[in-house]
Every structure is written in structure tokens, then in C-alpha cells.
Protein backbone atom coordinates (compact mmCIF):
# COMPACT_ATOMS: atom_id res chain seq x y z
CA UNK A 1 86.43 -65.99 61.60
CA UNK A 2 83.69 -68.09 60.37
CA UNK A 3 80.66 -66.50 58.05
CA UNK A 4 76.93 -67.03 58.81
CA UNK A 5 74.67 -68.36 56.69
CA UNK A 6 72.02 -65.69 56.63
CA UNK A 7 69.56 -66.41 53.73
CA UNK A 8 66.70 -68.62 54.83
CA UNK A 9 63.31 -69.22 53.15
CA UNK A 10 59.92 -68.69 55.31
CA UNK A 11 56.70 -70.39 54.95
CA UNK A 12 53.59 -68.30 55.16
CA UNK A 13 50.31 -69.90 55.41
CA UNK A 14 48.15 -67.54 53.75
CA UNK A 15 44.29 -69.42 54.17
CA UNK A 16 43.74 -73.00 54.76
CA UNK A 17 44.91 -74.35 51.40
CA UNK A 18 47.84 -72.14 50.23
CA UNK A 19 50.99 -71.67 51.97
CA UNK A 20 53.57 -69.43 49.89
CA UNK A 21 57.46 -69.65 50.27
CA UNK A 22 59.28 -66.56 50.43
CA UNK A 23 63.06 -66.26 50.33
CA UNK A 24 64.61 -64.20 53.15
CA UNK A 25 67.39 -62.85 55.21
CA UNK A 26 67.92 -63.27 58.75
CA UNK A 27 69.08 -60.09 60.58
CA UNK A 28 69.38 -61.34 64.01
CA UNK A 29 69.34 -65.07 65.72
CA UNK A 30 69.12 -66.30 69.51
CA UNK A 31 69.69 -70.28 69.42
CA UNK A 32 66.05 -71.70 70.82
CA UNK A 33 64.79 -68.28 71.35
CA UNK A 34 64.18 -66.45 68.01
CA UNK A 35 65.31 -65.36 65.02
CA UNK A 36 64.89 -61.85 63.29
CA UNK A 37 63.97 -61.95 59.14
CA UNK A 38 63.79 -59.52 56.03
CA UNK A 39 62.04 -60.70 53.68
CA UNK A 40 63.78 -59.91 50.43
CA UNK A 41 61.04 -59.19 47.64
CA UNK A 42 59.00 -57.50 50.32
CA UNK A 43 59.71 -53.63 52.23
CA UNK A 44 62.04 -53.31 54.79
CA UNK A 45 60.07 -55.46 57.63
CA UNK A 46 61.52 -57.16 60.09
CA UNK A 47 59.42 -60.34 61.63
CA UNK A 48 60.77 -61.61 64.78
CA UNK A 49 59.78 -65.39 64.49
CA UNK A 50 60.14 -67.52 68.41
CA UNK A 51 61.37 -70.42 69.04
CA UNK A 52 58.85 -73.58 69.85
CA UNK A 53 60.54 -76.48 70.09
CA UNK A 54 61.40 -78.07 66.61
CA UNK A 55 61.07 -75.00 64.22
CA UNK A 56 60.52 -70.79 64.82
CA UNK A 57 57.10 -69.53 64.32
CA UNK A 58 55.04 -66.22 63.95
CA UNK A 59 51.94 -64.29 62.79
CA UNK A 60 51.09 -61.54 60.48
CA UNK A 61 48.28 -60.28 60.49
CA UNK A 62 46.60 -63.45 60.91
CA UNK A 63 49.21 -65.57 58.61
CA UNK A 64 50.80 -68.28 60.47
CA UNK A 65 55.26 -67.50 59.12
CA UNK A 66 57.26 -70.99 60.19
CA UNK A 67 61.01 -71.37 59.34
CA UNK A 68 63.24 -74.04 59.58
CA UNK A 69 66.65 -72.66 60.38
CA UNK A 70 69.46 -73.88 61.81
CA UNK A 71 71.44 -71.45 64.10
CA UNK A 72 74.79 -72.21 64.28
CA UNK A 73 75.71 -69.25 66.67
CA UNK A 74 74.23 -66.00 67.81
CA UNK A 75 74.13 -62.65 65.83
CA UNK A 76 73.09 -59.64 64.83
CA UNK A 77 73.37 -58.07 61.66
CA UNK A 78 73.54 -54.18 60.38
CA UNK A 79 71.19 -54.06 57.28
CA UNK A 80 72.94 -51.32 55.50
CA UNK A 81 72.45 -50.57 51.57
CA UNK A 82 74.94 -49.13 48.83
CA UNK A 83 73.86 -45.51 47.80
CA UNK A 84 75.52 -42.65 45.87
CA UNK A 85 78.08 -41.55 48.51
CA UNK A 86 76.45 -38.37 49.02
CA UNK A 87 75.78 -37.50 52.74
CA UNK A 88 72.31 -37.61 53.88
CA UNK A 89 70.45 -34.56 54.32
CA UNK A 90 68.91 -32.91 57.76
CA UNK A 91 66.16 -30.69 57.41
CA UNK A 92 65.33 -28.54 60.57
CA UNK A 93 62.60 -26.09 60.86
CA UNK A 94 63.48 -22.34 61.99
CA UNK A 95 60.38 -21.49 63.06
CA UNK A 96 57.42 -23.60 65.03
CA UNK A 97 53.53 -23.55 63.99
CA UNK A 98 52.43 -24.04 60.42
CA UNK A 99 53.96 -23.31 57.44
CA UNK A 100 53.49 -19.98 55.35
CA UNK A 101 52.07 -21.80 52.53
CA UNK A 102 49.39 -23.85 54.47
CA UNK A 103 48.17 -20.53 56.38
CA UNK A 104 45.11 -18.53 54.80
């Protein structure tokens, strides 16, 4: 079994004279057809940058995001993070409408 190399960095073009580089993770990767990344120092969004030709490209909100990364086969990857151990916890409502304390 042979690991991935997952950690990338992405160029983001932010106006017409700076471009920042961010380091980041990719989550999932289609050779030639796109490639999924986390950016690490940001939230927990995923950019799906395609494929043209040479390197893979997107936008965000009007920034231009290029990579250069070199997929050596396909995957998809499970972002999962280390907690407490304690089981998560489901809240249900017993009764529909508005709450008690938001009625007059």
C-alpha cells in the first residue's frame, strides 16, 4: 500500500498585484479532472479546483486559486478530527411551534 501525498500549497490571486500562498490539504483528486482542497489556516472549506490543461484552477469570490499538483492516483479522503471520546449529542424537539421562552 502506497501513501498519498496530500499537502499541497494554493496560489490565490487576491487583486492585480498580490497573489498570497496558502498551504493546504487535498481531500479528494481525479487525474486531469479536479482536485478537492482544505485549506489549513482557514475554516473547514472545501474548494474544488478543475483541471485545464497544465495546472487546476478556481474562483472565490472573484479570486482566481491555481495549484500545481501532481496526482499520482485517484482518492478520496475522510477529514475526520481527534476529540474527547465522548459521543456526540442529538437534540430532538418534543413538541413543534415555538419555544416557551420566545412566546409572549
Amino acid at each position: 500500500m502506497s501513501l498519498v501525498n496530500m499537502n499541497t500549497e494554493v496560489i490565490i490571486q487576491v487583486n492585480k498585484r498580490k497573489k498570497v500562498t496558502k498551504e493546504a490539504k487535498v481531500v479528494e483528486a481525479f487525474k486531469e479532472r479536479y482536485i478537492k482542497v482544505d485549506l489549513v489556516d482557514e475554516d473547514d472549506h472545501v474548494f474544488e479546483l478543475k483541471w485545464n490543461g497544465f495546472m487546476y484552477e478556481g474562483k472565490m469570490l472573484d479570486m482566481s486559486m491555481t495549484c500545481l499538483y501532481n496526482v499520482e492516483k485517484d482518492f478520496s479522503a475522510v477529514k475526520t478530527t481527534h476529540g474527547t471520546g465522548y459521543k456526540s449529542t442529538i437534540v430532538r424537539r418534543s413538541k413543534s411551534g415555538r419555544p416557551v421562552s420566545m412566546t409572549n
